[in-house]
N, C-alpha and C. Protein backbone atom coordinates (compact mmCIF):
# COMPACT_ATOMS: atom_id res chain seq x y z
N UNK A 1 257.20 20.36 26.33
CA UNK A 1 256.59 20.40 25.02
C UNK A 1 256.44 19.01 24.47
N UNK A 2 255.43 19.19 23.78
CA UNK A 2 255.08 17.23 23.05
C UNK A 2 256.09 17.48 21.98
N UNK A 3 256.82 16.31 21.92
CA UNK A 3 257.80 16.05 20.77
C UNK A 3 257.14 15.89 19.43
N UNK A 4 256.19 15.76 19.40
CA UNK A 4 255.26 15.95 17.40
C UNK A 4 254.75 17.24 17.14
N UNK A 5 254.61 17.96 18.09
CA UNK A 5 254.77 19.24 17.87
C UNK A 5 255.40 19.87 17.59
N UNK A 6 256.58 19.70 17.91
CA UNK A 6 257.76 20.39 17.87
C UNK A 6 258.46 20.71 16.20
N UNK A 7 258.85 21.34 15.71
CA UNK A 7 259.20 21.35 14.23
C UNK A 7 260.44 22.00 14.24
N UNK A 8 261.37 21.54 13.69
CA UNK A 8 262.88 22.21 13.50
C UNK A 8 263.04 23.29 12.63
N UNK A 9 263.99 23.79 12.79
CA UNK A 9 264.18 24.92 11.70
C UNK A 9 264.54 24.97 10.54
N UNK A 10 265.02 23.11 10.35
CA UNK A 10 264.89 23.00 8.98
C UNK A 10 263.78 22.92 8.08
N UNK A 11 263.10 22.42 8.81
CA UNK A 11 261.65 21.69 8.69
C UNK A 11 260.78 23.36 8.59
N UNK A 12 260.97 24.03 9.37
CA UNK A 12 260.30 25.26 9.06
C UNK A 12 260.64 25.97 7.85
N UNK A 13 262.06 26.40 7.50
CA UNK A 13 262.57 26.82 6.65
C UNK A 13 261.77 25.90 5.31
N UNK A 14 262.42 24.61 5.09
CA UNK A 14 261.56 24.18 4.31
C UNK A 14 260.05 24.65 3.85
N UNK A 15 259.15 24.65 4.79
CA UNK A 15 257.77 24.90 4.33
C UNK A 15 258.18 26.13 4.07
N UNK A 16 258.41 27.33 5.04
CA UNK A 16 258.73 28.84 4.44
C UNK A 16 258.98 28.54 2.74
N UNK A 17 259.72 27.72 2.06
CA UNK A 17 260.34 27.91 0.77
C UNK A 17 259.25 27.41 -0.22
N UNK A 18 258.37 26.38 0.26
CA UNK A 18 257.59 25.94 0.25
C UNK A 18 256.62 26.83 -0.48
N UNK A 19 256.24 27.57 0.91
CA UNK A 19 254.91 28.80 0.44
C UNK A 19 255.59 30.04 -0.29
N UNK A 20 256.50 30.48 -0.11
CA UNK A 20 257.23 31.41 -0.94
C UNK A 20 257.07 31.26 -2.53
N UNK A 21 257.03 29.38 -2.98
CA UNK A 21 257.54 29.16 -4.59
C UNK A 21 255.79 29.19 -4.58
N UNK A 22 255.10 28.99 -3.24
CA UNK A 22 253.50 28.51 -4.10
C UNK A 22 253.09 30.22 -4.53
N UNK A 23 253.52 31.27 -3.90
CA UNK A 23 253.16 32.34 -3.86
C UNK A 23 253.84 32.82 -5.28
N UNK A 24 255.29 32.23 -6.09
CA UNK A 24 255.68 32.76 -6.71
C UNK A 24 254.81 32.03 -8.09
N UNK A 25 254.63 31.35 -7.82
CA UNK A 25 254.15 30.79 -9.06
C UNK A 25 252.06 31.08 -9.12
N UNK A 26 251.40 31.36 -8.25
CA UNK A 26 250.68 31.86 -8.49
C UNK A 26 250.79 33.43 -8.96
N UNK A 27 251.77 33.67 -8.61
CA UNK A 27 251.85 35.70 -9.19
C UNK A 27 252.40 35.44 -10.76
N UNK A 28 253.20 34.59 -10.86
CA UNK A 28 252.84 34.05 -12.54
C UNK A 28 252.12 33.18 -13.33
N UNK A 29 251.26 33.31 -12.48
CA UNK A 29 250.00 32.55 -13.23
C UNK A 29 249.11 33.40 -13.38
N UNK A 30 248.94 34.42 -12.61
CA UNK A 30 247.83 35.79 -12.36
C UNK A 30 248.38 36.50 -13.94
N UNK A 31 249.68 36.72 -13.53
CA UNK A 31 250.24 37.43 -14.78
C UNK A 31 250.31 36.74 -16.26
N UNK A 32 250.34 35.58 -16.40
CA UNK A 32 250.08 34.78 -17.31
C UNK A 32 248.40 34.62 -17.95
N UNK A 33 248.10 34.96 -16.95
CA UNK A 33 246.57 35.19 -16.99
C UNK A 33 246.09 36.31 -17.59
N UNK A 34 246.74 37.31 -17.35
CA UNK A 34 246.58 38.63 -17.75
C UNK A 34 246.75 38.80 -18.67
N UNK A 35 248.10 38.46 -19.38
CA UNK A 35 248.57 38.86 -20.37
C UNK A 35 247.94 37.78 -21.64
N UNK A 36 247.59 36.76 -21.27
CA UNK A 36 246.58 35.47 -22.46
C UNK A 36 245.31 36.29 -22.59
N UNK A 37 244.37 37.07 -21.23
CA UNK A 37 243.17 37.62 -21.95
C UNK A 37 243.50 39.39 -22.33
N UNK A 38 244.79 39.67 -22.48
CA UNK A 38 244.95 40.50 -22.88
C UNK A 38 244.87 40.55 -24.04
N UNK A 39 245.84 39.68 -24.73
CA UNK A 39 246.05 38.72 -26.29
C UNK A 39 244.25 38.38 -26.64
N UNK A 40 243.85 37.62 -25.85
CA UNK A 40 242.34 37.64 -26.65
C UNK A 40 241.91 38.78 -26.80
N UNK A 41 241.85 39.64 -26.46
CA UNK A 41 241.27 41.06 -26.41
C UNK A 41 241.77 41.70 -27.68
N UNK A 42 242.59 41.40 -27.80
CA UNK A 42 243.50 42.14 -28.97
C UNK A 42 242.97 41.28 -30.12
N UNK A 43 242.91 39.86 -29.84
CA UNK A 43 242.42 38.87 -31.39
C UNK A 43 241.23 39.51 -31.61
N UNK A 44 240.10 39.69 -30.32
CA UNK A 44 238.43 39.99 -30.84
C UNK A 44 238.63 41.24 -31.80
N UNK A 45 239.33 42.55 -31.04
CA UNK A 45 239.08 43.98 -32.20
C UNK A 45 240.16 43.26 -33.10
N UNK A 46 240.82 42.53 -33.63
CA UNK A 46 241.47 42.29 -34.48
C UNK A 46 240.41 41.57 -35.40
N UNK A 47 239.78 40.97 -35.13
CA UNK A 47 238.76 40.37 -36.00
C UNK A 47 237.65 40.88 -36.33
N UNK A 48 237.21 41.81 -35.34
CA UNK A 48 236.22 42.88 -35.77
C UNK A 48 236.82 43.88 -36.94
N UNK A 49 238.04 43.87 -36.64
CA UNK A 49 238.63 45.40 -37.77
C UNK A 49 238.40 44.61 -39.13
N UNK A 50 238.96 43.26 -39.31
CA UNK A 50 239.17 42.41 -40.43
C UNK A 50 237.52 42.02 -41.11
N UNK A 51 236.46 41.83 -39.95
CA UNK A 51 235.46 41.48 -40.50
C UNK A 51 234.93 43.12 -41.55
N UNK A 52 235.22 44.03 -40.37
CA UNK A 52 234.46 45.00 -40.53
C UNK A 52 235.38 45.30 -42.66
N UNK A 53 236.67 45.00 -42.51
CA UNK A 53 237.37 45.67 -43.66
C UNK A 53 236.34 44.52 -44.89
N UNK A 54 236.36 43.07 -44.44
CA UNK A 54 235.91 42.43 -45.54
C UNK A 54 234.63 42.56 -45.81
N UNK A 55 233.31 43.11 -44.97
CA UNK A 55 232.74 43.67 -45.37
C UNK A 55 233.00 44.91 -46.20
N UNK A 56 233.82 45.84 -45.90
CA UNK A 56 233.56 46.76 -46.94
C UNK A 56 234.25 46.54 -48.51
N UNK A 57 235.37 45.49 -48.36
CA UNK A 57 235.70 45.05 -49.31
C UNK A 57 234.62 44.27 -50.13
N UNK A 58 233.58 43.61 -50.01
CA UNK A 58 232.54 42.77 -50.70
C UNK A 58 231.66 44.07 -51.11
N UNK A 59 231.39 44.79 -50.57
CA UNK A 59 230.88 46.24 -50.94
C UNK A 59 231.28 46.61 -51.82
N UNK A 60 232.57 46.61 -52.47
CA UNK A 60 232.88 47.81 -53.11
C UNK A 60 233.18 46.78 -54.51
N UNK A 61 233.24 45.28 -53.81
CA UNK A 61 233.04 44.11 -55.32
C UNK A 61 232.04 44.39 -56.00
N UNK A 62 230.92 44.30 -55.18
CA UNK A 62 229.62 44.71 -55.87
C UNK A 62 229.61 45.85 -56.83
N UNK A 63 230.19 47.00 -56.05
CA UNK A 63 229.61 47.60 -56.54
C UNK A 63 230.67 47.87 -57.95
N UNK A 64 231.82 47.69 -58.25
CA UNK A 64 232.59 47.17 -59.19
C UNK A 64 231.71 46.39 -60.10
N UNK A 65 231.44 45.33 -59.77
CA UNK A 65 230.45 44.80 -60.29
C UNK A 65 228.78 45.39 -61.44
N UNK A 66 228.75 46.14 -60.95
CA UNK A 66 227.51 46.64 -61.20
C UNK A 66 228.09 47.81 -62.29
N UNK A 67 229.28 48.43 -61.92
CA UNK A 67 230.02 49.43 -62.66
C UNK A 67 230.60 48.89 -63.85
N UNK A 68 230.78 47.28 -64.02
CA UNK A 68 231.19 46.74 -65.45
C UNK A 68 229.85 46.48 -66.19
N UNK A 69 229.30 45.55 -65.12
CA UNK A 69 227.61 45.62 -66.25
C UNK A 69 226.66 46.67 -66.79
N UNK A 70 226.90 48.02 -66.46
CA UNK A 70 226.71 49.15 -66.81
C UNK A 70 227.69 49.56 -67.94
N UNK A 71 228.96 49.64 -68.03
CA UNK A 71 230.07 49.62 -69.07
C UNK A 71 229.49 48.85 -70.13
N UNK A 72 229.38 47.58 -69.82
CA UNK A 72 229.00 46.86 -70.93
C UNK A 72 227.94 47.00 -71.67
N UNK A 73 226.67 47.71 -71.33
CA UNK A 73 226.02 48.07 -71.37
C UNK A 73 225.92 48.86 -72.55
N UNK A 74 226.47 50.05 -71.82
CA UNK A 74 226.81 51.42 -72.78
C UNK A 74 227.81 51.30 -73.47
N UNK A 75 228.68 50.06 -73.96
CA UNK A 75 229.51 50.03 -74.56
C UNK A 75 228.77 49.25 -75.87
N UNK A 76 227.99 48.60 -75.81
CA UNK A 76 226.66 47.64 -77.01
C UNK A 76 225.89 48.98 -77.39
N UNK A 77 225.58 49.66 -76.37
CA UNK A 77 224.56 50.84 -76.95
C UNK A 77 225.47 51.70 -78.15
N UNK A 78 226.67 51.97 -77.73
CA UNK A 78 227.39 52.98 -78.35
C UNK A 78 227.84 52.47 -79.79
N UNK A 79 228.20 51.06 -79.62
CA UNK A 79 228.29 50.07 -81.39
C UNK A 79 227.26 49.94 -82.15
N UNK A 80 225.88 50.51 -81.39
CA UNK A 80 224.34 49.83 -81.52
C UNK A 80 224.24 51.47 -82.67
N UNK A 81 224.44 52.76 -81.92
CA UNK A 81 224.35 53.98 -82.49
C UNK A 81 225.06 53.93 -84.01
N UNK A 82 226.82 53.79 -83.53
CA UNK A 82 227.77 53.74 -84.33
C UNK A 82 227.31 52.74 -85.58
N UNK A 83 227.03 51.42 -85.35
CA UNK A 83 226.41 51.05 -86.61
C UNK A 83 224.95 51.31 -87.36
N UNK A 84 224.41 52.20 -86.71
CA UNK A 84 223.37 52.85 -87.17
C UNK A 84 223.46 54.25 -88.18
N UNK A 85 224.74 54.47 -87.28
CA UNK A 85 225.05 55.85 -88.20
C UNK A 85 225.78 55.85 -89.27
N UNK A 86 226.72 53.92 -89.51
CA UNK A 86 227.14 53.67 -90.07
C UNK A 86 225.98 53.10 -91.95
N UNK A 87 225.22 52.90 -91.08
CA UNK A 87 224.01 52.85 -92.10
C UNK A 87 223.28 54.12 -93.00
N UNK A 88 223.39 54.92 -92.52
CA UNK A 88 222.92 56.30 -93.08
C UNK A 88 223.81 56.61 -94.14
N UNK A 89 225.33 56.65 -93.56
CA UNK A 89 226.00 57.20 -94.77
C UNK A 89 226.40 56.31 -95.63
């Protein structure tokens, strides 16, 4: 046998430990992987639920909105009567 060929069993063992840690650390990187676009997955419908709520929250400002300027409204009309009727008698 050519002597540079030859590889000991430490030398084997070694690489064995070698490819063992490269194998272990890619199966936590796969899994690290997994579980980060899992987490994004969860931020997107998390931000869809939040967009979707603050839309309906600006919705319902409005329409609050529209429900005081109407109040106010009929609240001038009703002083507008009241001192009218206050005029008669």
């Amino acid at each position: 046998m050519d002597e540079a060929a030859t590889v000991s069993v430490d030398e084997f063992q070694a690489l064995e430990q070698k490819v063992l840690r490269a194998v272990e650390l890619i199966r936590s990187e796969r899994e690290a992987r997994a579980a980060a676009e899992a987490d994004a997955h969860a931020a997107r419908e998390e931000a869809a639920d939040l967009r979707e709520k603050l839309n309906a929250a600006n919705h319902a400002q409005g329409e609050v909105e529209v429900l005081l300027r109407e109040r106010e409204t009929t609240r001038q009309r009703v002083e507008k009567m009241l001192s009218q009727m206050d005029e008669l008698l």
